[in-house]
C-alpha atoms as a PDB file:
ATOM      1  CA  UNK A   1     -17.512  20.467  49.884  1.00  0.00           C
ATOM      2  CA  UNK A   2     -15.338  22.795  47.689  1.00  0.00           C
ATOM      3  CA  UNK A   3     -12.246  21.846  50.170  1.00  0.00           C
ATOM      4  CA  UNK A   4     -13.007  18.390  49.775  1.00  0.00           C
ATOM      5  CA  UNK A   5     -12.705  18.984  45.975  1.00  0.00           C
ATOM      6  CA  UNK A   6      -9.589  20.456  46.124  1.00  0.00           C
ATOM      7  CA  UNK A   7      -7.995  18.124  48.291  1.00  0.00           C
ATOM      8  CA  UNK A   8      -9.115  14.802  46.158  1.00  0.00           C
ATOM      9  CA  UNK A   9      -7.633  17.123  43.310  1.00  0.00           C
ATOM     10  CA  UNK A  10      -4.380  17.082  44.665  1.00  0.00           C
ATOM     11  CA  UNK A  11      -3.938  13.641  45.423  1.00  0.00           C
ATOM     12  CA  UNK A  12      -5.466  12.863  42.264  1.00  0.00           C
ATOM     13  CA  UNK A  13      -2.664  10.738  40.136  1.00  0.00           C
ATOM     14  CA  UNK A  14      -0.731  12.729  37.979  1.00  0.00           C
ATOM     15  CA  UNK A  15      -0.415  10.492  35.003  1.00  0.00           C
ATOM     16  CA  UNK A  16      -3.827  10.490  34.561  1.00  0.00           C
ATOM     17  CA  UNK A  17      -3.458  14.920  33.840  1.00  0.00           C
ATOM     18  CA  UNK A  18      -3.291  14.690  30.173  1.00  0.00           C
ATOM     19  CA  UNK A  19      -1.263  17.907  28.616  1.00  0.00           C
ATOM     20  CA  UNK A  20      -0.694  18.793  24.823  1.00  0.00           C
ATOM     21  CA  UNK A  21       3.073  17.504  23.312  1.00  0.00           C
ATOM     22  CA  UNK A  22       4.605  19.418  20.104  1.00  0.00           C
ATOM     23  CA  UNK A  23       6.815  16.849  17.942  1.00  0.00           C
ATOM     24  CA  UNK A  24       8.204  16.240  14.352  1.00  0.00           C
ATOM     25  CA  UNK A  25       9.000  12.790  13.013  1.00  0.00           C
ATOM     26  CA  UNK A  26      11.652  11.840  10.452  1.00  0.00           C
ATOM     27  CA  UNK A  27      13.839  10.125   8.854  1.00  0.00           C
ATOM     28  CA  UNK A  28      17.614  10.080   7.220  1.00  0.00           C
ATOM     29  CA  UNK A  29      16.334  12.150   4.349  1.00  0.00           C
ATOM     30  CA  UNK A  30      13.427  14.028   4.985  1.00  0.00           C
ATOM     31  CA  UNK A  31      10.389  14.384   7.328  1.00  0.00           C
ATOM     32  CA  UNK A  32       7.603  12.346   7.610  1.00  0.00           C
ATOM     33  CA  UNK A  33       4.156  13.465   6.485  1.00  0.00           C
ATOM     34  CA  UNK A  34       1.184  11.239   7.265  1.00  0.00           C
ATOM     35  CA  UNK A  35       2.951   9.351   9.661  1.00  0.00           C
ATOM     36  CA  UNK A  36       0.589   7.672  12.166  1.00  0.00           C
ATOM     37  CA  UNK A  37       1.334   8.215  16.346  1.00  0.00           C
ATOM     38  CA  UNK A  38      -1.270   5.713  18.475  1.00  0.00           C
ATOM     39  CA  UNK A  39      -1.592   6.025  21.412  1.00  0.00           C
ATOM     40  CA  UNK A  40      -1.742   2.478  22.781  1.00  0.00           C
ATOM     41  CA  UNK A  41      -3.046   3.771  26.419  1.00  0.00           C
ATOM     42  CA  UNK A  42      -5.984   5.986  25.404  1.00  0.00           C
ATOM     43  CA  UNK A  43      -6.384   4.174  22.101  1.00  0.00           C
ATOM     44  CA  UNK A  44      -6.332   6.944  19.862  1.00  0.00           C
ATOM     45  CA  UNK A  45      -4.847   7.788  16.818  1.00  0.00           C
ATOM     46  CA  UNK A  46      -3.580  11.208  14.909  1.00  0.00           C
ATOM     47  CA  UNK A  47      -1.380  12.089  12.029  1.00  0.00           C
ATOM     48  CA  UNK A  48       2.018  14.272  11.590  1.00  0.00           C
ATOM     49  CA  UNK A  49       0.929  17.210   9.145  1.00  0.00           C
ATOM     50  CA  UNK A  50       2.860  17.729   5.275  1.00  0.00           C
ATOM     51  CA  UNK A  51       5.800  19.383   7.479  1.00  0.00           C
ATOM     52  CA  UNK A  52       5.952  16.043   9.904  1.00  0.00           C
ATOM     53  CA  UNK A  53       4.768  17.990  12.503  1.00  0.00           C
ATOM     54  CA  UNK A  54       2.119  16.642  15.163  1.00  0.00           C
ATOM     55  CA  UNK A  55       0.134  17.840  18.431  1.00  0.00           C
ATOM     56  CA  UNK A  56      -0.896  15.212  20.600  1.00  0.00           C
ATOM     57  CA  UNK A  57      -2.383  15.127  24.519  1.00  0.00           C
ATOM     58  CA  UNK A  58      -0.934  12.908  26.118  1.00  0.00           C
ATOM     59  CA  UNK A  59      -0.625  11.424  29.907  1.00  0.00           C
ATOM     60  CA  UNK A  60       2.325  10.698  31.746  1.00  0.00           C
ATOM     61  CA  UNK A  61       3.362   7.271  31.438  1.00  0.00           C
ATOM     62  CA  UNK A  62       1.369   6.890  28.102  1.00  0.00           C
ATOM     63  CA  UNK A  63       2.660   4.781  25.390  1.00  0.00           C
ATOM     64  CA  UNK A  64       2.619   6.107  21.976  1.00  0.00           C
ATOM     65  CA  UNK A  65       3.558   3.875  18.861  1.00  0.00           C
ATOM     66  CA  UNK A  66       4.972   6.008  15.115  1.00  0.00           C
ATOM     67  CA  UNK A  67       4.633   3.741  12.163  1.00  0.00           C
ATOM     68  CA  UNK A  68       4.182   4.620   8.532  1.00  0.00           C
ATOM     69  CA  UNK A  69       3.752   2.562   5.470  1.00  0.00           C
ATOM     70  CA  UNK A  70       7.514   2.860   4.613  1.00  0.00           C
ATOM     71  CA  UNK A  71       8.759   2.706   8.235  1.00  0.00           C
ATOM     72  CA  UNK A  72       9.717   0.829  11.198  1.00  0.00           C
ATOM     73  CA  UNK A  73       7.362   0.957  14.079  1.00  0.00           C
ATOM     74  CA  UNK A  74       9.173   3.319  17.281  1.00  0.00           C
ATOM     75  CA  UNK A  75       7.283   3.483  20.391  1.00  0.00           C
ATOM     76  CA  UNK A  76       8.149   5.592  23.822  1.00  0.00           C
ATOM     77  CA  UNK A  77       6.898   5.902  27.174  1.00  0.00           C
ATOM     78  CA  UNK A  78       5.691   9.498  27.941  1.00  0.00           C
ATOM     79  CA  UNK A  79       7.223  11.220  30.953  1.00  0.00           C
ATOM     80  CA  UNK A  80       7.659  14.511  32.443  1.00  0.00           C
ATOM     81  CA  UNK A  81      10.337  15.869  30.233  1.00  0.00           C
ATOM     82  CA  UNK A  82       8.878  15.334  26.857  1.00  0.00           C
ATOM     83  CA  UNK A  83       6.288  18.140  28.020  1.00  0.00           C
ATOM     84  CA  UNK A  84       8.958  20.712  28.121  1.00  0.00           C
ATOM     85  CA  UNK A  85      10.899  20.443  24.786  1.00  0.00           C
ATOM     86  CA  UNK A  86       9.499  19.442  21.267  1.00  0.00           C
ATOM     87  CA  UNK A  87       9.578  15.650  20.891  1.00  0.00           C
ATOM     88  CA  UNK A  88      11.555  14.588  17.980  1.00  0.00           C
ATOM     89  CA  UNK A  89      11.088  11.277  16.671  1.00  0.00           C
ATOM     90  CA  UNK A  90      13.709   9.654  13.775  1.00  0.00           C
ATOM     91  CA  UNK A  91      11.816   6.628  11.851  1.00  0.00           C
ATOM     92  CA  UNK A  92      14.023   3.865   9.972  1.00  0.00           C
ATOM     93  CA  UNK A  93      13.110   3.327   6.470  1.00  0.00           C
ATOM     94  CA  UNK A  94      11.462  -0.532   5.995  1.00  0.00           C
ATOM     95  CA  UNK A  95      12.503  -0.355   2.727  1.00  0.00           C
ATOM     96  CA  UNK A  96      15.099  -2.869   1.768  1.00  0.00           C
ATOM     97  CA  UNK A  97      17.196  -2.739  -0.910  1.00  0.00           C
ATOM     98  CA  UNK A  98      15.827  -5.210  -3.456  1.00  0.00           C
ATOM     99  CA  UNK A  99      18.168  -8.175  -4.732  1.00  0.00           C
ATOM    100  CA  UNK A 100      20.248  -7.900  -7.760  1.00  0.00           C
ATOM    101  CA  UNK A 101      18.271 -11.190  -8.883  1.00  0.00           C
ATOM    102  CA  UNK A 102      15.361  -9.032 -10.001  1.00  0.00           C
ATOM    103  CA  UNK A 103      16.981  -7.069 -12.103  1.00  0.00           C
ATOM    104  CA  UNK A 104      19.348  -9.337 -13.389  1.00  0.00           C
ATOM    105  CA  UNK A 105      19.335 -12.513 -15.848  1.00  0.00           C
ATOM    106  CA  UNK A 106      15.767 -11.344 -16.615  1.00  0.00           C
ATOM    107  CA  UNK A 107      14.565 -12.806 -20.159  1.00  0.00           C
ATOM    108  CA  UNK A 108      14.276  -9.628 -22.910  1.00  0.00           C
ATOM    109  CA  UNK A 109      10.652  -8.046 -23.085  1.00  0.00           C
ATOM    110  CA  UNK A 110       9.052 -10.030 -26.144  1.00  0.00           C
ATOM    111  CA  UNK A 111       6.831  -7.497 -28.310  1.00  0.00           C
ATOM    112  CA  UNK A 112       3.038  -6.863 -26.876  1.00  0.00           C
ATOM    113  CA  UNK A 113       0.985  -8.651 -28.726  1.00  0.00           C
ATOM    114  CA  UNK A 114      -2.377  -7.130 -27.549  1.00  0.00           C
ATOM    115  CA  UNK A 115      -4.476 -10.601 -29.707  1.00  0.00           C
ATOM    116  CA  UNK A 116      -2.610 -12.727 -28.504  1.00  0.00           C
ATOM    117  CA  UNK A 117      -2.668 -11.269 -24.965  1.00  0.00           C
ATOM    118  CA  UNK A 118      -6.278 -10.550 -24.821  1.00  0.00           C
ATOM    119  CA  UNK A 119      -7.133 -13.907 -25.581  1.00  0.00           C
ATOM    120  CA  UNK A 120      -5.055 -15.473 -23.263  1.00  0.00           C
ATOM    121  CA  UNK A 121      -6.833 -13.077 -20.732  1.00  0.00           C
ATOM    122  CA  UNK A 122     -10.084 -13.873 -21.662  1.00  0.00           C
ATOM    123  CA  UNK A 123      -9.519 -18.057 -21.329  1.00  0.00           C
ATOM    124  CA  UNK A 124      -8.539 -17.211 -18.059  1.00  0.00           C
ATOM    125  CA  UNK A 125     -11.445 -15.251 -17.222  1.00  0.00           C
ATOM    126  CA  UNK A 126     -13.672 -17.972 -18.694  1.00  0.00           C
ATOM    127  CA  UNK A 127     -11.902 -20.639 -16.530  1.00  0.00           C
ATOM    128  CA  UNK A 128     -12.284 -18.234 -13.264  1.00  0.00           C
ATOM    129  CA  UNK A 129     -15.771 -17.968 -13.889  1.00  0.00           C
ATOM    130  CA  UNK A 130     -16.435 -21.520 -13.965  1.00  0.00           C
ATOM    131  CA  UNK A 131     -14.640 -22.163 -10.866  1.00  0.00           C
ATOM    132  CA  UNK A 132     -16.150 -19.207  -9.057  1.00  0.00           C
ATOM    133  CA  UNK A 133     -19.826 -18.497 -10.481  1.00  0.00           C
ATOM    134  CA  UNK A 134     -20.728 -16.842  -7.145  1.00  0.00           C
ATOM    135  CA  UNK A 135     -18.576 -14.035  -7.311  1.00  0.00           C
ATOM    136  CA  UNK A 136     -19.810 -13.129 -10.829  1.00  0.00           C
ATOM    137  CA  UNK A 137     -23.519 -13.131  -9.201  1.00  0.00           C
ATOM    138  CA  UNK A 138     -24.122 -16.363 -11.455  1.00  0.00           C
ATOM    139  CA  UNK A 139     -25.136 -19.495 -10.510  1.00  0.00           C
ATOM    140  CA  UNK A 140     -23.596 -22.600 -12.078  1.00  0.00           C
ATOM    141  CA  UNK A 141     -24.323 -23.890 -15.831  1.00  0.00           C
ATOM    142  CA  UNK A 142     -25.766 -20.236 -16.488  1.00  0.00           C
ATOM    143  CA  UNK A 143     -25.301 -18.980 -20.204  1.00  0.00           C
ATOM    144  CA  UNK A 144     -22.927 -16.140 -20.338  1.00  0.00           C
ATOM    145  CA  UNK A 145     -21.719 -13.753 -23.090  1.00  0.00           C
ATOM    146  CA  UNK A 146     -17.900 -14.468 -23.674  1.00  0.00           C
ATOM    147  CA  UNK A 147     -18.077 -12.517 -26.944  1.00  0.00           C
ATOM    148  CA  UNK A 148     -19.206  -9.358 -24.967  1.00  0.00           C
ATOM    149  CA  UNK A 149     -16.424 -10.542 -21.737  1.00  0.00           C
ATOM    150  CA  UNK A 150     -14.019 -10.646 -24.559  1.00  0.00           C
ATOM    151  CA  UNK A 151     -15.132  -6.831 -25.073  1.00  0.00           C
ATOM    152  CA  UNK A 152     -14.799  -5.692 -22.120  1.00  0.00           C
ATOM    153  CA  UNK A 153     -10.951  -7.244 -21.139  1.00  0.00           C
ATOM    154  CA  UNK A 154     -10.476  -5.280 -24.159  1.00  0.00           C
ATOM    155  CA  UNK A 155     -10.016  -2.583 -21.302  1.00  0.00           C
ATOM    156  CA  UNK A 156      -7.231  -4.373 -19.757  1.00  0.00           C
ATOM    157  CA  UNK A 157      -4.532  -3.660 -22.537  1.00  0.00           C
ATOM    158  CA  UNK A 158      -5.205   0.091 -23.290  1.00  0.00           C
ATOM    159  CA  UNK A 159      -2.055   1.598 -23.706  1.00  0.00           C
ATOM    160  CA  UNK A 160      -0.700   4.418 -21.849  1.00  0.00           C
ATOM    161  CA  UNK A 161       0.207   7.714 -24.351  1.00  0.00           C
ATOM    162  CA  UNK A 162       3.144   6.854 -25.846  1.00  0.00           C
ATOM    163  CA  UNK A 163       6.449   8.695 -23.917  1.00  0.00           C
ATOM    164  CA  UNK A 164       8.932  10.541 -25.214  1.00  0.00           C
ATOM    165  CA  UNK A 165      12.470   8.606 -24.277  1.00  0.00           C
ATOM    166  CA  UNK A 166      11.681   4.758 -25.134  1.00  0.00           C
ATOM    167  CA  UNK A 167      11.400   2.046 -22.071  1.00  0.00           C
ATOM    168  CA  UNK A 168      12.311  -1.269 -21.100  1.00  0.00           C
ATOM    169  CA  UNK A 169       9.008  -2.081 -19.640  1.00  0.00           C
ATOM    170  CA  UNK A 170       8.833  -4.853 -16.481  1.00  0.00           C
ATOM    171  CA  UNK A 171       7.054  -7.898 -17.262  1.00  0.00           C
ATOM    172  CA  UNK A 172       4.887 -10.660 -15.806  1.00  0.00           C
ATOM    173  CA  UNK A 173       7.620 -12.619 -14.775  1.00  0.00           C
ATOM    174  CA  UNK A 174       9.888  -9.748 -13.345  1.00  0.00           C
ATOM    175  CA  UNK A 175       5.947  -8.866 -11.170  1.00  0.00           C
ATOM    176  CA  UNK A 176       5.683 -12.570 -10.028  1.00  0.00           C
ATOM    177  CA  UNK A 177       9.776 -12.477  -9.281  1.00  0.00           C
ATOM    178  CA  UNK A 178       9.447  -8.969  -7.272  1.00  0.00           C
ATOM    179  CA  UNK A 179       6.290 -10.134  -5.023  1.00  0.00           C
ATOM    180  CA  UNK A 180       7.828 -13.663  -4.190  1.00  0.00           C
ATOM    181  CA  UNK A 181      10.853 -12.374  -2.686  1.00  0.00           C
ATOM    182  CA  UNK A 182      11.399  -9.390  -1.911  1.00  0.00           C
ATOM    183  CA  UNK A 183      10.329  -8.150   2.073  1.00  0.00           C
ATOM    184  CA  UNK A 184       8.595  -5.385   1.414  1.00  0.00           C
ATOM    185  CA  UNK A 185       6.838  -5.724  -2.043  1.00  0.00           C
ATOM    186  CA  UNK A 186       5.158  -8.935  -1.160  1.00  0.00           C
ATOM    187  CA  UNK A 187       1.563 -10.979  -0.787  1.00  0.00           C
ATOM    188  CA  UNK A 188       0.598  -9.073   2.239  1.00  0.00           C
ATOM    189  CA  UNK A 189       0.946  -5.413   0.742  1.00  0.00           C
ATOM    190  CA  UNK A 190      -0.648  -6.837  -2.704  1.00  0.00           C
ATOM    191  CA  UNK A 191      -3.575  -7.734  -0.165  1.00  0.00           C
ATOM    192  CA  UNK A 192      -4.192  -4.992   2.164  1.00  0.00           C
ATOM    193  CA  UNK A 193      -2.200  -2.375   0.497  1.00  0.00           C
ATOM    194  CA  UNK A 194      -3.396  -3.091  -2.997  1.00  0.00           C
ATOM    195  CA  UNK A 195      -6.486  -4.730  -2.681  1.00  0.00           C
ATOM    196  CA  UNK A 196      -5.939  -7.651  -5.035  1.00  0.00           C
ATOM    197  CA  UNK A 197      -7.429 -10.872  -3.638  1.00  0.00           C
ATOM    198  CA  UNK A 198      -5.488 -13.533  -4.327  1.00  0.00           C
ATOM    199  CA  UNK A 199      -6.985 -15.753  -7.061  1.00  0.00           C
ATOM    200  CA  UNK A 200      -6.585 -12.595  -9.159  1.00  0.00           C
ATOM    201  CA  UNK A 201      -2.934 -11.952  -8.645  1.00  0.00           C
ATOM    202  CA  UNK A 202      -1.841 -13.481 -11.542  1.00  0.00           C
ATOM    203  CA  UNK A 203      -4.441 -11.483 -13.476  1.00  0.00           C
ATOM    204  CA  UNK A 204      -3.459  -8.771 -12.236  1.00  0.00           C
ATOM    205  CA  UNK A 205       0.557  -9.642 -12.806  1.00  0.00           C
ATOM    206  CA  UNK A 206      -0.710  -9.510 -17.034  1.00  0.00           C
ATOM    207  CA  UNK A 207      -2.661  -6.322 -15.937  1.00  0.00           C
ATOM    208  CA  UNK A 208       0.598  -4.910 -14.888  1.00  0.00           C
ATOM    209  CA  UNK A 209       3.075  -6.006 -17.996  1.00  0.00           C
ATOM    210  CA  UNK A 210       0.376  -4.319 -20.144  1.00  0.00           C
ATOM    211  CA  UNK A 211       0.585  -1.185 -18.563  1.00  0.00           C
ATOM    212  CA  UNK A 212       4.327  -0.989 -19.712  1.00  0.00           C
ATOM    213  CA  UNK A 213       5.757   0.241 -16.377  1.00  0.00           C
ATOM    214  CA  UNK A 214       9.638   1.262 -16.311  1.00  0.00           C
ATOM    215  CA  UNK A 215      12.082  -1.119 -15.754  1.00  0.00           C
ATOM    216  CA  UNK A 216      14.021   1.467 -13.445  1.00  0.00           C
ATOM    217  CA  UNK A 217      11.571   1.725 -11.064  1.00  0.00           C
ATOM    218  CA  UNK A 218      12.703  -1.505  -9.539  1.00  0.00           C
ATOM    219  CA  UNK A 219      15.533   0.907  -8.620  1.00  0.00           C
ATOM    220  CA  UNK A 220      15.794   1.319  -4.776  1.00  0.00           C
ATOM    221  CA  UNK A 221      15.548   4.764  -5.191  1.00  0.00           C
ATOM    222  CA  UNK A 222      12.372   4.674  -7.378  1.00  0.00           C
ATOM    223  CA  UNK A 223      10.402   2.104  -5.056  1.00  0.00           C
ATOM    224  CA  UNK A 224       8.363   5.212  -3.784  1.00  0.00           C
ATOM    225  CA  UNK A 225       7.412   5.719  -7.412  1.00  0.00           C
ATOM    226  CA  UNK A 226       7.174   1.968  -8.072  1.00  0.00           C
ATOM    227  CA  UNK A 227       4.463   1.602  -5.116  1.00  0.00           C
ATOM    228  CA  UNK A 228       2.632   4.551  -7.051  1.00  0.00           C
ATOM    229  CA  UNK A 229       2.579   2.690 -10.352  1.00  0.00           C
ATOM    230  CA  UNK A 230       1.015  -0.134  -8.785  1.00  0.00           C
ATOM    231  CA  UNK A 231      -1.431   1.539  -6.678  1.00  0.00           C
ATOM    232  CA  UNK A 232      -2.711   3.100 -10.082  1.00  0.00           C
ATOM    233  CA  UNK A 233      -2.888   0.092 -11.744  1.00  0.00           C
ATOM    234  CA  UNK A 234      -4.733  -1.503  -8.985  1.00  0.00           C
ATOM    235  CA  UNK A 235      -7.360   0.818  -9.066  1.00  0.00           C
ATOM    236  CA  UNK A 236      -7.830   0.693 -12.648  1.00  0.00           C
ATOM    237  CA  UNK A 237      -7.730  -3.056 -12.444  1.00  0.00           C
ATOM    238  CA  UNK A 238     -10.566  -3.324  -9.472  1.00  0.00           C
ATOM    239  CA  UNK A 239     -12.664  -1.083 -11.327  1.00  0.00           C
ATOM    240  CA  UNK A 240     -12.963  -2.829 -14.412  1.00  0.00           C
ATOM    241  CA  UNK A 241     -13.394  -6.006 -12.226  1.00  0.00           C
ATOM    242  CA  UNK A 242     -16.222  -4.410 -11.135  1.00  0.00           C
ATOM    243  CA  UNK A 243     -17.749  -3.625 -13.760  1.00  0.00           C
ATOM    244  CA  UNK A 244     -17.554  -7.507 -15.319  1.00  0.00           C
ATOM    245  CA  UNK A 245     -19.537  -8.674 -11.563  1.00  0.00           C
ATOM    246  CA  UNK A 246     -21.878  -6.253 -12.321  1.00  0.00           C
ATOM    247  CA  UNK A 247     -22.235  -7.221 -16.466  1.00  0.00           C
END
């Protein structure tokens, strides 16, 4: 029995021997941490490490896909060599280099008017509630409190501490401009990335000019800080959306 064992052992297919791989992914500039490496055989999924390091097992003849939020997608066929050395894997950057439109032939900033803001908000709150009653847990022709909704937008427009060097800060229009056309900054990451649904994007476009955000980050170079800007403000935003459903 034991020789029989051994023998079905040996004629057992090798790419189905799975072995631990050693690899670092980057790109141009730097490595890249959190990077995701699926494995599109086994169906299972790790991370590269703060350094852009990863240890995976792997198969021969096992195909493993590197993407990140930031990067092309690079896949590659495991064989027998990539057990011996440490696999290195170079990423492209998906960022594009956003058009000169954006930043140009923009209309001046006018002066916040937080009144004058804050009511517009609030009519357009009003008007969303109307047409969608169910998501506000109401039913239709209910009695609601505008005067305390009015209140609570109030949240919307809190200003940031004031900064030390003065900004031009980005406006509605600029938002609307950068998630229309440019490829990466666009309805799909406002969606998934984000978390905006759409029939509040253009709430959350005013959400964003009130927040004052710097007109540099629209920069190439800044859109890693840009994306962080936004991903703050779309927290803040969904959180004070929740709190009007549950009001």
């Amino acid at each position: 029995m034991l020789k029989l064992k051994i023998i079905i052992f040996l004629f057992f297919p090798i790419s189905i021997i799975s072995q631990n791989i050693k690899g670092k992914v980057y790109d141009k500039t730097s490595t890249v941490k959190g990077a995701t490496i699926y494995n599109l055989t086994k169906n299972q999924i790790n991370y590269t490490d703060e350094n852009g390091s990863f240890e995976v097992q792997v198969s021969i003849n096992d195909t493993l896909l590197f993407y990140s939020l930031f990067h092309h997608k690079k896949s590659i066929i495991i064989n027998k060599s990539h057990y011996k050395d440490i696999l290195v894997i170079e990423l492209k950057k998906a960022i594009n280099e956003l058009d000169e439109v954006l930043l140009s032939n923009e209309l001046e900033p006018k002066p916040f008017d937080s009144k004058k803001e804050t009511y517009k908000l609030n009519e357009q709150i009003k008007n969303d509630i109307k047409q969608n009653p169910s998501l506000y847990g109401l039913q239709p022709n209910n009695g609601l409190d505008f005067i305390k909704i009015a209140s609570l937008i109030g949240k919307l427009f809190k200003k940031k501490k004031e900064k030390n060097k003065p900004i031009t800060p980005l406006i509605y229009k600029q938002f609307d401009s950068l998630f229309t056309h440019d490829k990466f900054f666009n309805n799909k990451l406002l969606s998934t990335e984000l978390k905006i649904p759409n029939n509040y994007k253009t709430l959350f476009f005013d959400y964003c000019d009130a927040q004052e955000i710097d007109k540099k980050l629209m920069l190439n170079k800044n859109q890693f800080l840009l994306l962080d800007e936004l991903l703050k403000c779309s927290n803040a935003f969904l959180e004070i959306l929740s709190d009007y459903k549950k009001e």
